[in-house]
N, C-alpha and C. Protein backbone atom coordinates (compact mmCIF):
# COMPACT_ATOMS: atom_id res chain seq x y z
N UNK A 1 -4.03 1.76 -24.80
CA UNK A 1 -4.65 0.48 -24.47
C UNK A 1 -4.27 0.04 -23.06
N UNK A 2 -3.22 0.20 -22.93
CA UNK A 2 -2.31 -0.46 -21.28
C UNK A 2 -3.07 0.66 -20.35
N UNK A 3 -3.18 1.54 -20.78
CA UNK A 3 -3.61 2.47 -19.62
C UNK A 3 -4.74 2.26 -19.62
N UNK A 4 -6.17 1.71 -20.07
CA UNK A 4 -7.71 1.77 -20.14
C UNK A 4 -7.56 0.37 -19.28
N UNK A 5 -6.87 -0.71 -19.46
CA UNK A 5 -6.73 -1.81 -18.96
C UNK A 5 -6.51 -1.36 -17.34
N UNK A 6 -5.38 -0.31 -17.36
CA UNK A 6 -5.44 -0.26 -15.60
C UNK A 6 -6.52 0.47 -14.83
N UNK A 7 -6.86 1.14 -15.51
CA UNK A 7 -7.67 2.18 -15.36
C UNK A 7 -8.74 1.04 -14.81
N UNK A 8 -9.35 0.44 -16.01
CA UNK A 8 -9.92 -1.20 -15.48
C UNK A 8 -9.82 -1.31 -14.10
N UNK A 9 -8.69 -1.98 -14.02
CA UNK A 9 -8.68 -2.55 -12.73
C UNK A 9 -8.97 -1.50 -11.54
N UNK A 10 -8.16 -0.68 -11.98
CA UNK A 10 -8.46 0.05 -10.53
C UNK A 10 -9.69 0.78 -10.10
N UNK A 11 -10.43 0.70 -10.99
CA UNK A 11 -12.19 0.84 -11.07
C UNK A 11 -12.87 0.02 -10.16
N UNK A 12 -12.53 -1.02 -10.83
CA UNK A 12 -13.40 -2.73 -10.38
C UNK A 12 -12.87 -2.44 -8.69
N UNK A 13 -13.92 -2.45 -7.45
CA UNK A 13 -13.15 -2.75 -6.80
C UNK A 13 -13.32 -4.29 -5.72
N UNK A 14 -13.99 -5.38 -6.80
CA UNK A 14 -13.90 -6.29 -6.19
C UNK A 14 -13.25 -7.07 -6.41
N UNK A 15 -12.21 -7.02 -7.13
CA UNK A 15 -10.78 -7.32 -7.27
C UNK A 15 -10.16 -7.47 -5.88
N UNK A 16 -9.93 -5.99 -5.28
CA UNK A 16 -8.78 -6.26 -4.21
C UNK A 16 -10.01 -6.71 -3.36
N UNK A 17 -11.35 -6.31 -2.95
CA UNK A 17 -11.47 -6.91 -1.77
C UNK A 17 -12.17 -8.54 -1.35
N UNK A 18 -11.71 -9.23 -2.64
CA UNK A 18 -11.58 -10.38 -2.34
C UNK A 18 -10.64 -11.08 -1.33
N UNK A 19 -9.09 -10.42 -1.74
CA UNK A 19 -8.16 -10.49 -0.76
C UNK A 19 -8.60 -10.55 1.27
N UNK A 20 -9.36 -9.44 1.28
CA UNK A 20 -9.73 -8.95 2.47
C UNK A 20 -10.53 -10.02 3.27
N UNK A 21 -11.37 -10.26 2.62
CA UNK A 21 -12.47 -11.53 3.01
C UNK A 21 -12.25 -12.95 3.31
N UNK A 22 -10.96 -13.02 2.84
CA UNK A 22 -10.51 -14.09 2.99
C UNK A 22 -9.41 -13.72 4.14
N UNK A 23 -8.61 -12.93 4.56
CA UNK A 23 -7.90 -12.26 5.56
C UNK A 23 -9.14 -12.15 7.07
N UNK A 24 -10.11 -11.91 6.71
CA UNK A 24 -11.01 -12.03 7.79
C UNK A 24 -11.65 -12.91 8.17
N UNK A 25 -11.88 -13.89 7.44
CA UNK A 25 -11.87 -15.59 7.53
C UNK A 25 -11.32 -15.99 8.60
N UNK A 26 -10.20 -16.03 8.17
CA UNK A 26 -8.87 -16.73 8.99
C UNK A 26 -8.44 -16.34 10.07
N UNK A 27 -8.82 -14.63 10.33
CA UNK A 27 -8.56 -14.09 11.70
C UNK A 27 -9.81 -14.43 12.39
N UNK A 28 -10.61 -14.08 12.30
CA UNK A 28 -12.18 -15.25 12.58
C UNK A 28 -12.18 -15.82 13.49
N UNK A 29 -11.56 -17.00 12.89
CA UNK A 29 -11.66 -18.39 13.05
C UNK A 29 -10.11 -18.81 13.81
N UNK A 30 -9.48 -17.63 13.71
CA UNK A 30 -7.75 -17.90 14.50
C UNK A 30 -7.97 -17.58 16.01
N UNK A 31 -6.88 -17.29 16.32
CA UNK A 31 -6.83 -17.19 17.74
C UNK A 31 -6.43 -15.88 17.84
N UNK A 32 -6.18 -15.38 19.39
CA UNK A 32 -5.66 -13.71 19.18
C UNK A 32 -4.24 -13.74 18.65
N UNK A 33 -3.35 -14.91 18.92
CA UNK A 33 -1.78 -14.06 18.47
C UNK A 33 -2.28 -14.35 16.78
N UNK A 34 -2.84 -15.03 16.33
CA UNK A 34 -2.78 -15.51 15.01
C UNK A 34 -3.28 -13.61 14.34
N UNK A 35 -4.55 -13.27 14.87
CA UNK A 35 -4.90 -12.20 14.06
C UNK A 35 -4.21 -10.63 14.65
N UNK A 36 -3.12 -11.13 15.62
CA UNK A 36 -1.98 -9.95 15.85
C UNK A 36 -0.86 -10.01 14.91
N UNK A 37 -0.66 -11.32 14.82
CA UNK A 37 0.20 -11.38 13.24
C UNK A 37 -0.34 -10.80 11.94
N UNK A 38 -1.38 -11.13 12.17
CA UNK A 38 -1.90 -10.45 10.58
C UNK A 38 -2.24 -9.18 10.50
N UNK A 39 -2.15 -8.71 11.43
CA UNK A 39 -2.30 -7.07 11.61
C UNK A 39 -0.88 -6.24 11.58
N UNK A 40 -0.15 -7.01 12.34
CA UNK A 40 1.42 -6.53 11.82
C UNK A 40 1.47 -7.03 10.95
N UNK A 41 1.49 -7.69 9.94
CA UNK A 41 1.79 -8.10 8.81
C UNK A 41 1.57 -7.15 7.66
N UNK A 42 0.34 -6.57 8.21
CA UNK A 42 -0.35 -5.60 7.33
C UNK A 42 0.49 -4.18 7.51
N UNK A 43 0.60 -3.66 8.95
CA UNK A 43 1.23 -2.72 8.97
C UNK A 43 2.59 -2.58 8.75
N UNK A 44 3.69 -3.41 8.58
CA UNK A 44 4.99 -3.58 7.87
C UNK A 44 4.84 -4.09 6.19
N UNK A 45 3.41 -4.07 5.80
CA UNK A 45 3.53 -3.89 4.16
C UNK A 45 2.85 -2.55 3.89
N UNK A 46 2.40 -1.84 4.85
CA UNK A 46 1.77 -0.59 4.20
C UNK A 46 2.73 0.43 4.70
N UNK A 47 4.12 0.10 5.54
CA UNK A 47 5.00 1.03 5.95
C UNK A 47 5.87 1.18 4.37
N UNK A 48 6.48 0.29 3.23
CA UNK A 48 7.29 0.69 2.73
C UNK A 48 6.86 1.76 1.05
N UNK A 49 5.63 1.51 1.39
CA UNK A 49 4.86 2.61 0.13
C UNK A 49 5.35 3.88 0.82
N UNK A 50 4.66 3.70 2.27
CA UNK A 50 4.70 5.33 2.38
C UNK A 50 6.23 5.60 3.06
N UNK A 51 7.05 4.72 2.66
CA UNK A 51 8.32 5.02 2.85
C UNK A 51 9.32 5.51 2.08
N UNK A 52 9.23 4.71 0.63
CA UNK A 52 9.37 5.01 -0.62
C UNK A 52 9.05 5.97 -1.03
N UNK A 53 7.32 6.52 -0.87
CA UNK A 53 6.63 8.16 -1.16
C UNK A 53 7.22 9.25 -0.60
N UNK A 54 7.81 9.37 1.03
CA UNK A 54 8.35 10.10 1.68
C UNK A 54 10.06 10.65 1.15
N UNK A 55 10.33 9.17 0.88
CA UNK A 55 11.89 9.47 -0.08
C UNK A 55 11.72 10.48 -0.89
N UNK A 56 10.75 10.00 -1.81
CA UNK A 56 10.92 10.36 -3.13
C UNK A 56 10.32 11.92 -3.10
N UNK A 57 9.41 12.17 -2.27
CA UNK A 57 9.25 13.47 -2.25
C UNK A 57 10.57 14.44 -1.56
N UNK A 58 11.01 13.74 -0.44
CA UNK A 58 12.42 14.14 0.41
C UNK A 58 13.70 14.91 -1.01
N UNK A 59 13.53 13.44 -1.76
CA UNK A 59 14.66 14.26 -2.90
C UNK A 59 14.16 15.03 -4.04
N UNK A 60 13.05 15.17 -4.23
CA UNK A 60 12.38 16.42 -5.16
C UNK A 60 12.55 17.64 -4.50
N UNK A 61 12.05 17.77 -3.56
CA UNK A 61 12.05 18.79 -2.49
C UNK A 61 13.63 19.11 -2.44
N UNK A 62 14.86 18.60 -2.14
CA UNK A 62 16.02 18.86 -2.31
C UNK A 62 16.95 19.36 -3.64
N UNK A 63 15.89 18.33 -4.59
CA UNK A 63 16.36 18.81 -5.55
C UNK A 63 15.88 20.21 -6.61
N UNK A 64 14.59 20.44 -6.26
CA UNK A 64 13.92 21.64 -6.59
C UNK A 64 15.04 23.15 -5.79
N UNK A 65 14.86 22.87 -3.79
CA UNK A 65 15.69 24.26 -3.52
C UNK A 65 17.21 24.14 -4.31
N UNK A 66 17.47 23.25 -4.63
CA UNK A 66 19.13 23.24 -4.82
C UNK A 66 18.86 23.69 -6.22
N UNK A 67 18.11 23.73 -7.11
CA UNK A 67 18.17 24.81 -8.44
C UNK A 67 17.63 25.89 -7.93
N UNK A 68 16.82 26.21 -7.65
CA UNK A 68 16.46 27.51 -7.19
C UNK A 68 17.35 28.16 -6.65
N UNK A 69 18.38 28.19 -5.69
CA UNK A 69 19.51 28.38 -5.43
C UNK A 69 20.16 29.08 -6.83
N UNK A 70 20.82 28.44 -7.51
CA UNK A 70 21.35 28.60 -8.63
C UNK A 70 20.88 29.37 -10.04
C-alpha cells in the first residue's frame, strides 16, 4: 500500500512543479541579487543529495574491494 501511494506521487508531476512557478514568480518580479539568491539557494540544496550519493557509493565501493581481497 505505502509503496503504490509513492509510486503516486512520484507519477503526478504537478505536485513538485507547483513549487517552481511560484520560485519564478518571485524571481520575476525581484531584482537581480534577489534571483542570484535563489539560484544559489538552489544549488547548495541540490549539492547535499549528490553528496550523500557520492559517500555512499565511496563506501560500497570500499567495502565490496575490501572483501574481495579476503
Amino acid at each position: 500500500m505505502k509503496t503504490k501511494i509513492l509510486l503516486l506521487f512520484l507519477l503526478l508531476s504537478q505536485f513538485s512543479r507547483s513549487q517552481c512557478a511560484m520560485c519564478k514568480a518571485v524571481v520575476e518580479y525581484g531584482d537581480k541579487d534577489l534571483a542570484e539568491g535563489v539560484n544559489s539557494g538552489i544549488t547548495f540544496l541540490m549539492l547535499f543529495p549528490y553528496l550523500f550519493l557520492a559517500i555512499g557509493i565511496f563506501i560500497y565501493y570500499r567495502n565490496k574491494k575490501k572483501h574481495q581481497k579476503n
